[in-house]
Protein backbone atom coordinates (compact mmCIF):
# COMPACT_ATOMS: atom_id res chain seq x y z
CA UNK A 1 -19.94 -36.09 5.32
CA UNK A 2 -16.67 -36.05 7.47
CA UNK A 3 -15.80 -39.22 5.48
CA UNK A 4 -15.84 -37.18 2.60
CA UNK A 5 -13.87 -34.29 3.72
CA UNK A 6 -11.53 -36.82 5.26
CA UNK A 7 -10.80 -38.95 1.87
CA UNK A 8 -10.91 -35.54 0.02
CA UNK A 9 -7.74 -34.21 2.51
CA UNK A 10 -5.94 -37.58 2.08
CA UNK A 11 -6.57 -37.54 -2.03
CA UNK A 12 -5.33 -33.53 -1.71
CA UNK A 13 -1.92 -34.21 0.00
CA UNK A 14 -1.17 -37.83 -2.01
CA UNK A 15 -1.04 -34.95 -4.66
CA UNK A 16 1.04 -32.99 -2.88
CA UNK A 17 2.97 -35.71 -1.58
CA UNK A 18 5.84 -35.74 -5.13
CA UNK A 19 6.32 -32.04 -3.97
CA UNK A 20 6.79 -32.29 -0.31
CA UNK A 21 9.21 -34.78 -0.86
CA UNK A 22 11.29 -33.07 -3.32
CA UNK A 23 11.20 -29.79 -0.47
CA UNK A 24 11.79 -31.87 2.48
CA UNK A 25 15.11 -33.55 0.31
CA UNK A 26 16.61 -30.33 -1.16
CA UNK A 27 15.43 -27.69 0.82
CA UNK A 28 13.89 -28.50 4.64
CA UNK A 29 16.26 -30.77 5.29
CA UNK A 30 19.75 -28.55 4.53
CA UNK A 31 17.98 -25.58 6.31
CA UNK A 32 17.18 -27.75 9.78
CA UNK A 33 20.55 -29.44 9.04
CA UNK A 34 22.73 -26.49 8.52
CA UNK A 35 21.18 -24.96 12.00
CA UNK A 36 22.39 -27.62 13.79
CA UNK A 37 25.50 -27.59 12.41
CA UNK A 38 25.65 -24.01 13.70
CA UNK A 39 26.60 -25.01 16.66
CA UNK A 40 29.01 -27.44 15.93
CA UNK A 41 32.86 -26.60 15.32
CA UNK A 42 32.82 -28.15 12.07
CA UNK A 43 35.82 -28.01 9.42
CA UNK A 44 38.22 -29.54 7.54
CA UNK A 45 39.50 -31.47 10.96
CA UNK A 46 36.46 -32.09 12.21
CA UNK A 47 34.85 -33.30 8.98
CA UNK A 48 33.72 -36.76 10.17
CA UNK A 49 33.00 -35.40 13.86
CA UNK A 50 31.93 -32.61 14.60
CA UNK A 51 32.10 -31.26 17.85
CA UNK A 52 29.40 -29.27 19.79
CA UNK A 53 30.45 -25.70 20.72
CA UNK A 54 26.81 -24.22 21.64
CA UNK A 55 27.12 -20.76 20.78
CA UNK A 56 30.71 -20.15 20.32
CA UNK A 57 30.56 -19.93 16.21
CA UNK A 58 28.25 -16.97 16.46
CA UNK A 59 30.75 -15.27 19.19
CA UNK A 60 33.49 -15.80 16.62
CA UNK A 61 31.46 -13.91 14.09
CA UNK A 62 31.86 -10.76 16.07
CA UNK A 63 35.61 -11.32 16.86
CA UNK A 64 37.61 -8.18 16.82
CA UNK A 65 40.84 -8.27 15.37
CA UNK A 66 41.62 -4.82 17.62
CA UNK A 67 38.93 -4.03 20.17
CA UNK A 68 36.23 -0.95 19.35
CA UNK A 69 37.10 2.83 20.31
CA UNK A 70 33.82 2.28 22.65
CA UNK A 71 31.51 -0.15 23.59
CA UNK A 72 28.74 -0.94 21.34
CA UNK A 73 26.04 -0.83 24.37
CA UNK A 74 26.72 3.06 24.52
CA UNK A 75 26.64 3.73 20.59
CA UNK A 76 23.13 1.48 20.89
CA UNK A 77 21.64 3.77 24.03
CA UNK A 78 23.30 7.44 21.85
CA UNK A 79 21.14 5.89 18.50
CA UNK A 80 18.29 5.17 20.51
CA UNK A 81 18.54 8.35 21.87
CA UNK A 82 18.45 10.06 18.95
CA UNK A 83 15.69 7.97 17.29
CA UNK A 84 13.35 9.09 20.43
CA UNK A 85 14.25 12.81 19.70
CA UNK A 86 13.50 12.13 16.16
CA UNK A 87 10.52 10.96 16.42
CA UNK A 88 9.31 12.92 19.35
CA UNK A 89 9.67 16.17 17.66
CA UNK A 90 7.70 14.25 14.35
CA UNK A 91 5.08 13.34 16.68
CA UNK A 92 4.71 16.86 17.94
CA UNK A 93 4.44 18.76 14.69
CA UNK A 94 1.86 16.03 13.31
CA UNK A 95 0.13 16.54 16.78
CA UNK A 96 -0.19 20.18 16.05
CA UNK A 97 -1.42 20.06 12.61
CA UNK A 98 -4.16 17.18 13.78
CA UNK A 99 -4.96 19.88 17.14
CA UNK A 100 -4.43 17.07 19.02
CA UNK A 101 -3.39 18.49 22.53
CA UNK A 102 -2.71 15.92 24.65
CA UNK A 103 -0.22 13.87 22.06
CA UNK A 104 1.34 17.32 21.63
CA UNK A 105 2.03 16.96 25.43
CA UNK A 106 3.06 13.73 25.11
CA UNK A 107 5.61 14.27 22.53
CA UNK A 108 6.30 17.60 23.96
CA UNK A 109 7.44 15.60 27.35
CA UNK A 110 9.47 13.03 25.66
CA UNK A 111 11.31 15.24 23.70
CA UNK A 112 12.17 17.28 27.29
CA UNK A 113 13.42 13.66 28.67
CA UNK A 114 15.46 12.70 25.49
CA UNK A 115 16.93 15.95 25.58
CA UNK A 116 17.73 15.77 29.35
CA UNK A 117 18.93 11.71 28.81
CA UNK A 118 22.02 13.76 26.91
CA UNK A 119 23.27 15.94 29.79
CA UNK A 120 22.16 13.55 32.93
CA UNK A 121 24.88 10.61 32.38
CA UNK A 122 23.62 8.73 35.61
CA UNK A 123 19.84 8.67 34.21
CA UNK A 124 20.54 8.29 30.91
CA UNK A 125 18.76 4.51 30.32
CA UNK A 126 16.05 5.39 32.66
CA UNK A 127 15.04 8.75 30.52
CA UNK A 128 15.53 6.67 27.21
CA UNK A 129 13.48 4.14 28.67
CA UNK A 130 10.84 6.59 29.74
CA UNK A 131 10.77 8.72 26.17
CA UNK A 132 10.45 5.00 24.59
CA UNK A 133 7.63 4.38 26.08
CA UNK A 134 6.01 8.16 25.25
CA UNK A 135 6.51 7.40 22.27
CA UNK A 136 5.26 3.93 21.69
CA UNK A 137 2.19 5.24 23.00
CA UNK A 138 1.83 8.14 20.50
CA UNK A 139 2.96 5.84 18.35
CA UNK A 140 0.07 3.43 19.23
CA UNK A 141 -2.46 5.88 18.77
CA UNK A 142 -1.72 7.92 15.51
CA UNK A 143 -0.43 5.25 13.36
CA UNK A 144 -3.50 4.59 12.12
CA UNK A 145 -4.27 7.74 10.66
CA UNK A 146 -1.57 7.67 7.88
CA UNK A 147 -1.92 6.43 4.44
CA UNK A 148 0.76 4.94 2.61
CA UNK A 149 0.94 8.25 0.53
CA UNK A 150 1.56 9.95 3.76
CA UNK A 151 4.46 7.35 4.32
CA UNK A 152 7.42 8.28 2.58
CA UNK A 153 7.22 12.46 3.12
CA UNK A 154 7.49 10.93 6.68
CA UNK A 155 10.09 8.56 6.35
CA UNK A 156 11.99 11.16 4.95
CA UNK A 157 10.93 13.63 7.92
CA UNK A 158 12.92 11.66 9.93
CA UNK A 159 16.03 10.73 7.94
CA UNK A 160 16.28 14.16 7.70
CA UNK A 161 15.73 15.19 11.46
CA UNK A 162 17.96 12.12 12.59
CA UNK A 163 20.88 13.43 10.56
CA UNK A 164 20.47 17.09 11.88
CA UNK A 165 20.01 16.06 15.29
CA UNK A 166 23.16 13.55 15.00
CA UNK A 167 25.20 16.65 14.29
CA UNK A 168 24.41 19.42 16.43
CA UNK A 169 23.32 17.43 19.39
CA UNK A 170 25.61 16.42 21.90
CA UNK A 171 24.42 13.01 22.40
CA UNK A 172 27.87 11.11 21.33
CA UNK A 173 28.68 8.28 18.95
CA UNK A 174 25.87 6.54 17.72
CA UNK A 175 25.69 2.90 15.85
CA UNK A 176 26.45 4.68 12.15
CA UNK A 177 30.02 5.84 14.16
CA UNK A 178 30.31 2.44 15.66
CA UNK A 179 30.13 0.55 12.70
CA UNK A 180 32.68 3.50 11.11
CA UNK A 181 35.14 2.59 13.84
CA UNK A 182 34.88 -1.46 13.83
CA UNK A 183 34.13 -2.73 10.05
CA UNK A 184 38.02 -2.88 9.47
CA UNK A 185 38.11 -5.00 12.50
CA UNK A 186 35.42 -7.38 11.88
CA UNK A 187 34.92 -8.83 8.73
CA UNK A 188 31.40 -9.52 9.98
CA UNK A 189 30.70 -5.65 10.31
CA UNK A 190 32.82 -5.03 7.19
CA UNK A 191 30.09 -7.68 5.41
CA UNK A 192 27.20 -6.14 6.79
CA UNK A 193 28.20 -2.52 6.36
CA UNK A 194 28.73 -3.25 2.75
CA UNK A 195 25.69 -4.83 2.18
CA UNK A 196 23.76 -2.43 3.71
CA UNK A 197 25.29 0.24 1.69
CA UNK A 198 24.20 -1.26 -1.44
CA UNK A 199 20.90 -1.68 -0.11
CA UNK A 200 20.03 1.88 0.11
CA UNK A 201 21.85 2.32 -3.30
CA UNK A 202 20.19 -0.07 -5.65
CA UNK A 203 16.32 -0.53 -4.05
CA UNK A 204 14.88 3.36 -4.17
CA UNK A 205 17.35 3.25 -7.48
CA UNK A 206 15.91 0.83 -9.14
CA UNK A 207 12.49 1.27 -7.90
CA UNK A 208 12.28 4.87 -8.84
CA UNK A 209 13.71 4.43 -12.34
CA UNK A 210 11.88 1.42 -12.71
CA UNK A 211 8.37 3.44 -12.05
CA UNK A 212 9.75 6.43 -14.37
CA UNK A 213 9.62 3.78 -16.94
CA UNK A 214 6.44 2.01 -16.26
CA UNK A 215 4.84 5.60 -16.83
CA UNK A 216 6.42 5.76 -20.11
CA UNK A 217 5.44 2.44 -21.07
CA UNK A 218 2.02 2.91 -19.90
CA UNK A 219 1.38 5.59 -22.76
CA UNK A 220 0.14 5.04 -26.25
CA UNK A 221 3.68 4.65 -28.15
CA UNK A 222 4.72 3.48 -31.03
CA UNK A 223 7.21 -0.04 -30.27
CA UNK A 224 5.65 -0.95 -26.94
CA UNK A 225 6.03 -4.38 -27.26
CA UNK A 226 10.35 -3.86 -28.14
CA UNK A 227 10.43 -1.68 -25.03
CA UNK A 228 8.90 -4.00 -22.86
CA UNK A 229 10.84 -6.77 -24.50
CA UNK A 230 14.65 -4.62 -24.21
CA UNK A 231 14.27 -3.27 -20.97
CA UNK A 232 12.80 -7.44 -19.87
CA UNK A 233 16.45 -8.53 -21.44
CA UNK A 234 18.63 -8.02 -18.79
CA UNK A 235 16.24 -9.69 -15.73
CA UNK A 236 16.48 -13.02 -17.80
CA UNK A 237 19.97 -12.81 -19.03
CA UNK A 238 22.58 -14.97 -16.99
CA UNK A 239 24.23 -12.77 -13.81
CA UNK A 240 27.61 -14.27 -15.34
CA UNK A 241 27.33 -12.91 -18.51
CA UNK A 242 25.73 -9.28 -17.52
CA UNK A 243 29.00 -8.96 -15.20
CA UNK A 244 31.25 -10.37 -17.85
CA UNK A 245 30.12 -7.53 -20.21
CA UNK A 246 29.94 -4.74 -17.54
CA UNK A 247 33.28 -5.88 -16.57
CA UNK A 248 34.36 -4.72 -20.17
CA UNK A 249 32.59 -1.45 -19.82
CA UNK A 250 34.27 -0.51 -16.58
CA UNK A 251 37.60 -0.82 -18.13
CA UNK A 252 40.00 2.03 -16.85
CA UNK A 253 41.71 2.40 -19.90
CA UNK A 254 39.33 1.16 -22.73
CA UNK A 255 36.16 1.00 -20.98
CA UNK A 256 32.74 2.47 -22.83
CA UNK A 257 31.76 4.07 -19.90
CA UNK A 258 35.07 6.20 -19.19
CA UNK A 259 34.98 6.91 -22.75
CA UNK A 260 31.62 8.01 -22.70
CA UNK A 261 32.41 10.49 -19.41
CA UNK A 262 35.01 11.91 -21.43
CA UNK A 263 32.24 13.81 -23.39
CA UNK A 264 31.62 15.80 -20.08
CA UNK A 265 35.44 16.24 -19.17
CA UNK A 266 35.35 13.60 -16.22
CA UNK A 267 38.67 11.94 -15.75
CA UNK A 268 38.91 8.63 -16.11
CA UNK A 269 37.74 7.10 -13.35
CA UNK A 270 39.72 3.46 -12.08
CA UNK A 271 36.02 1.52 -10.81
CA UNK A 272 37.33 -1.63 -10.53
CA UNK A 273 40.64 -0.63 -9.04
CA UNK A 274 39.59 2.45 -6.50
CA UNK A 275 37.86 0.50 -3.10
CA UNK A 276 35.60 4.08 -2.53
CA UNK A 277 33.81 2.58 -5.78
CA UNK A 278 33.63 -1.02 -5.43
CA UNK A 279 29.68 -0.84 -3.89
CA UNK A 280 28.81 1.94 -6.60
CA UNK A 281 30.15 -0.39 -9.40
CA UNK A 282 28.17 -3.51 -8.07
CA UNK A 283 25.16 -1.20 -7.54
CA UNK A 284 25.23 0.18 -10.92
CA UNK A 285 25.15 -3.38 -12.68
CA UNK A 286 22.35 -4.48 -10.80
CA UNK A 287 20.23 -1.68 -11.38
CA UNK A 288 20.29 -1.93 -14.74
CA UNK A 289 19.83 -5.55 -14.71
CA UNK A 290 17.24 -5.20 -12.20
CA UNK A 291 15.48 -1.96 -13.41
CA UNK A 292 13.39 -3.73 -16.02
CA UNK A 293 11.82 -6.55 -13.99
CA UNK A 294 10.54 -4.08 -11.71
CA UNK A 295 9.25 -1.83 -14.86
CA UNK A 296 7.48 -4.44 -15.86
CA UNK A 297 5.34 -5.18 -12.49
CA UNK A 298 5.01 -1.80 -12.54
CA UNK A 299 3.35 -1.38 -15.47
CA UNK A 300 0.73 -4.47 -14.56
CA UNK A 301 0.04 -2.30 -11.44
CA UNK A 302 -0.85 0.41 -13.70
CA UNK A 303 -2.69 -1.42 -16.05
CA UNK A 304 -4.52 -2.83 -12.72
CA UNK A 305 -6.01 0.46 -12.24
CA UNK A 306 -9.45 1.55 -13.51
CA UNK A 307 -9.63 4.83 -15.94
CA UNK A 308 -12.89 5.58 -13.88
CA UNK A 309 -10.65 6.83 -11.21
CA UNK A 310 -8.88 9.14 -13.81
CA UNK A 311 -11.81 10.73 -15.82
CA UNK A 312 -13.77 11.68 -12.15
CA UNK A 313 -10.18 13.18 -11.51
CA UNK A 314 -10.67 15.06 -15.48
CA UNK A 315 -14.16 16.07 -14.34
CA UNK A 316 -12.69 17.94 -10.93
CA UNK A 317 -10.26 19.46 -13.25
CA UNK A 318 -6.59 17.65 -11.55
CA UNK A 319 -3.83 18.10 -13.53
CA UNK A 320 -1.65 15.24 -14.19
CA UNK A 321 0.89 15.82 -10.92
CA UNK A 322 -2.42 15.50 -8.88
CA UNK A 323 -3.75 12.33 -10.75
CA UNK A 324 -0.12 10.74 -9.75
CA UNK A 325 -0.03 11.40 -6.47
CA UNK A 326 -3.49 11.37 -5.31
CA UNK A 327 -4.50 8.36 -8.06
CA UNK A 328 -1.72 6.18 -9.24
CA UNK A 329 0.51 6.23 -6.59
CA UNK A 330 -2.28 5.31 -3.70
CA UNK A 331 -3.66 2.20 -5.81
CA UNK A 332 0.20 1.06 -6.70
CA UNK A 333 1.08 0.96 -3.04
CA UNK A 334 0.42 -3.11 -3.26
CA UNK A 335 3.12 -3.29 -6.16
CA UNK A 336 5.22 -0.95 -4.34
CA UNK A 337 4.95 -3.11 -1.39
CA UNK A 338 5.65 -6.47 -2.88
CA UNK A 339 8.32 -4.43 -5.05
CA UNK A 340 10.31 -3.07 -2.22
CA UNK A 341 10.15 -6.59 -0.13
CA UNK A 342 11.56 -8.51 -3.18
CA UNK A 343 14.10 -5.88 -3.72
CA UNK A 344 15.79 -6.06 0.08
CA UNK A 345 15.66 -9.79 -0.31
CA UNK A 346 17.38 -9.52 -3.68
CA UNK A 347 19.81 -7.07 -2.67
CA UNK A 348 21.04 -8.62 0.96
CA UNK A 349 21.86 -11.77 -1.25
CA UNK A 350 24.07 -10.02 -4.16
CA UNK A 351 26.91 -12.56 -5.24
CA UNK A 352 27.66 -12.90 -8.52
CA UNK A 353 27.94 -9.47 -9.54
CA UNK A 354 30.95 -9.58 -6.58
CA UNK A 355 32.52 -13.00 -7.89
CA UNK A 356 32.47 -12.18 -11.40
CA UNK A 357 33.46 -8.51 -11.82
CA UNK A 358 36.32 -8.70 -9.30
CA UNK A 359 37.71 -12.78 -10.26
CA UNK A 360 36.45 -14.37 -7.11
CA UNK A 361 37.84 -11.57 -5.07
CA UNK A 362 35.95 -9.48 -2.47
CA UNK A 363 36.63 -6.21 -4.07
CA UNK A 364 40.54 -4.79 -5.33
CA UNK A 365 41.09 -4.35 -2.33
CA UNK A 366 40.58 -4.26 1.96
CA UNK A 367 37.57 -6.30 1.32
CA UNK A 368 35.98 -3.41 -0.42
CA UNK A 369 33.15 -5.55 -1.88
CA UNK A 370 32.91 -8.18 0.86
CA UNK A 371 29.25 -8.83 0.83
CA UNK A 372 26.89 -10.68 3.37
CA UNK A 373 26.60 -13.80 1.17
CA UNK A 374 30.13 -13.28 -0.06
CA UNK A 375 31.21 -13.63 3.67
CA UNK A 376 29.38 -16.53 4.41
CA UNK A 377 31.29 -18.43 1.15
CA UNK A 378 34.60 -17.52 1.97
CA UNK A 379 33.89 -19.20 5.40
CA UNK A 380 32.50 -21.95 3.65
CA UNK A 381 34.75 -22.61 0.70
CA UNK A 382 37.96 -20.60 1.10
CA UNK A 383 38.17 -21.16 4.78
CA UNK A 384 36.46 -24.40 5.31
CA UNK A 385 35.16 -23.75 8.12
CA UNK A 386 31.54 -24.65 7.83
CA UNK A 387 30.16 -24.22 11.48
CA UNK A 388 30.72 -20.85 11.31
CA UNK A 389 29.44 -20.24 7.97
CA UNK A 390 26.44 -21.91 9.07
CA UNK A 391 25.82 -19.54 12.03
CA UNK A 392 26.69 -16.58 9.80
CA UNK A 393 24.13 -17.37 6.87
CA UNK A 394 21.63 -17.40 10.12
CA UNK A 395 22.79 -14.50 10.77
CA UNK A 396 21.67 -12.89 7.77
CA UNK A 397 18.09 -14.99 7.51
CA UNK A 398 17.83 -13.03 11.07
CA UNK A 399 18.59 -9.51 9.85
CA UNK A 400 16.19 -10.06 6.49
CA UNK A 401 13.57 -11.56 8.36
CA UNK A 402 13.73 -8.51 11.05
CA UNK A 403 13.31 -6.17 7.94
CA UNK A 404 10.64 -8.48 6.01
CA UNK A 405 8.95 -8.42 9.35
CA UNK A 406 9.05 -4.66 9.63
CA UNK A 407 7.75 -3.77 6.15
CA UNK A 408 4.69 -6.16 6.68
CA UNK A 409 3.96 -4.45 9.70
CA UNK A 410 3.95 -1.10 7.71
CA UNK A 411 2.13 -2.61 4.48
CA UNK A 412 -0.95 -3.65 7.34
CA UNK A 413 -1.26 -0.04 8.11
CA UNK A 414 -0.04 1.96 4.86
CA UNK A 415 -0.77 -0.45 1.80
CA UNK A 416 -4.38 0.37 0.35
CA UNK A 417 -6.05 -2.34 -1.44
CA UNK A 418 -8.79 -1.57 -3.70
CA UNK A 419 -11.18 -4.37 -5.19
């Protein structure tokens, strides 16, 4: 019997064996190779040999050109900070609603300590340390009880709560202020505060449009098939040719979409020449290029679902809001899920839209539309210096694996899977 199993493995990866070789050549090899080379000084005159400079490619990443207003350690303690108050006072009010006393004093004392951490300078780590670990406990304990329909009226909680807090608290300059003062001194931060902007632009953009039109699709209309096919179009069009075209439309002076704000009495309005809408422009392109993919997983999510689900809800009498948000939206939190991880993926590694609408520049200007990936080719190509390009496409693997990370641990607790 182990024979069998044993010639069965060794048949099973002689299979395999075309594949793993055509990996290991194109794509395991340049990833171990490139990490290597990350900490080498390697460029154009140190092609042949490259020499080893252990870590001092990723310190040159976060080379100032003029040094920050303050140091980054305090804007990382005043977020923190913050982020405990935020969540302490979230903690609290769910406490109260679930009569749960004793994580009501729990989040009752660490919102007293991160409130004190703001006016006590010379205990100020020790009481953010202390709230942290309040919280984690809370944390630990009630996380549980939420359902990924629960998740985003949270989420949201505390957007909201962080940005009032931010303002009329007197806990100082946090990382959003830090990254304010230093991304015209970095090109790193500049990079990485771009990207991050059109993050939050394009993913809930093109996730929420793209569920709008799954709905539609979903219903018994005429042309189905044409829809599904014209909003598909754009997903399997070439990148180059999308931003060729939407480079046309964004024309100041001729452009369709100028002339079509006209209508409404907007001014013209200079998109590829203005730097405030460099990340809007790229954001709006791949929206619409991206909106239809997305539609169309959607809508097999949808068509996943059985109608038993919605006639019980037509016996009970739920009108189509409730169906939605106590039907649909619960059994598409899987599509959601693999949606929204796809989607940051996609969007940290936007390119072409950058190269092609703005000629292989980083925006019109003051490296409006420097990107993450855009940053790491400019090392690479423009500057030749490939050690540090190296450490700075690790750089971003890091950051998107920190987020990938972080929505899997959500989807464990919030994503509900129905067989």
């Amino acid at each position: 019997m182990k024979r069998k199993v044993l010639v069965e493995t060794i048949e099973g990866y002689l299979f395999l064996l075309p594949s793993i070789a055509v990996l290991g050549v194109f794509v395991f090899w340049p990833i171990g190779f490139s990490f290597v080379l990350s900490f080498f000084k390697w460029d154009f005159r140190n092609m042949r040999t490259p020499k080893f400079a252990a870590f001092s490619n990723y310190m040159e990443i976060f080379r100032f050109s003029q040094p920050p207003s303050y140091p980054f350690l305090t804007a990382l303690l005043n977020t923190v900070l913050l982020l405990l108050l935020v969540f302490a006072t979230v903690y609290f009010v769910i406490s109260l609603i679930n009569k749960d006393k004793r994580t009501a004093v729990m989040a009752g004392i660490g919102f007293l300590l991160a409130v004190a951490g703001m006016y006590v300078s010379w205990i100020y780590a020790l009481l953010t340390i202390a709230t942290g670990l309040f919280l984690i406990a809370m944390v630990l304990k009630t996380y549980r009880k939420f359902s990924f329909s629960h998740f985003w009226s949270i989420l949201i909680s505390l957007v909201v709560l962080y940005l009032l807090f931010r303002f009329f608290t007197p806990a100082g300059k946090d990382l959003f202020d830090w990254i304010a003062d230093t991304r015209d001194k970095n090109d790193f931060i500049k990079a990485l505060y771009n990207t991050g902007y059109y993050v939050i632009l394009t993913v809930p953009t093109t996730l929420a449009l793209a569920l709008g039109i799954a709905l539609l699709l979903n219903k018994p209309l005429k042309m189905r098939t044409a829809f599904r096919t014209a909003y598909f179009i754009p997903f399997v069009t070439s990148v180059v040719a999308v931003s060729l075209v939407w480079q046309w439309i964004f024309n100041d002076d001729y452009g369709l979409l100028n002339y079509f704000l006209s209508f409404f009495g907007i001014d013209k309005i200079a998109w590829l020449k203005d730097e405030k809408w460099t990340i809007p422009t790229i954001a709006i392109v791949s929206v619409w290029r991206m909106v239809g993919y997305d539609a169309v997983i959607f809508l097999a999510g949808l068509q996943n679902i059985d109608k038993f689900y919605y006639e019980a809800a037509d016996v009970d009498g739920a009108n189509s809001l409730q169906k939605f948000v106590y039907i649909t939206w619960p059994l598409l939190s899987p599509t959601t899920f693999f949606l929204t991880i796809v989607s940051f993926i996609g969007a940290f590694k936007v390119f072409a839209e950058v190269f092609v609408l703005y000629q292989g520049l980083p925006g019109p200007y003051n490296n409006s539309g420097l990107t993450m990936v855009y940053y790491v080719f400019d090392l690479f190509y423009n500057q030749q210096r490939m050690g540090i390009a190296c450490a700075a496409a690790y750089m971003l693997f890091g950051i998107i694996l920190i987020f990938t990370a972080l929505q899997f641990f959500v989807g464990r607790k919030m994503v509900e899977y129905v067989s």
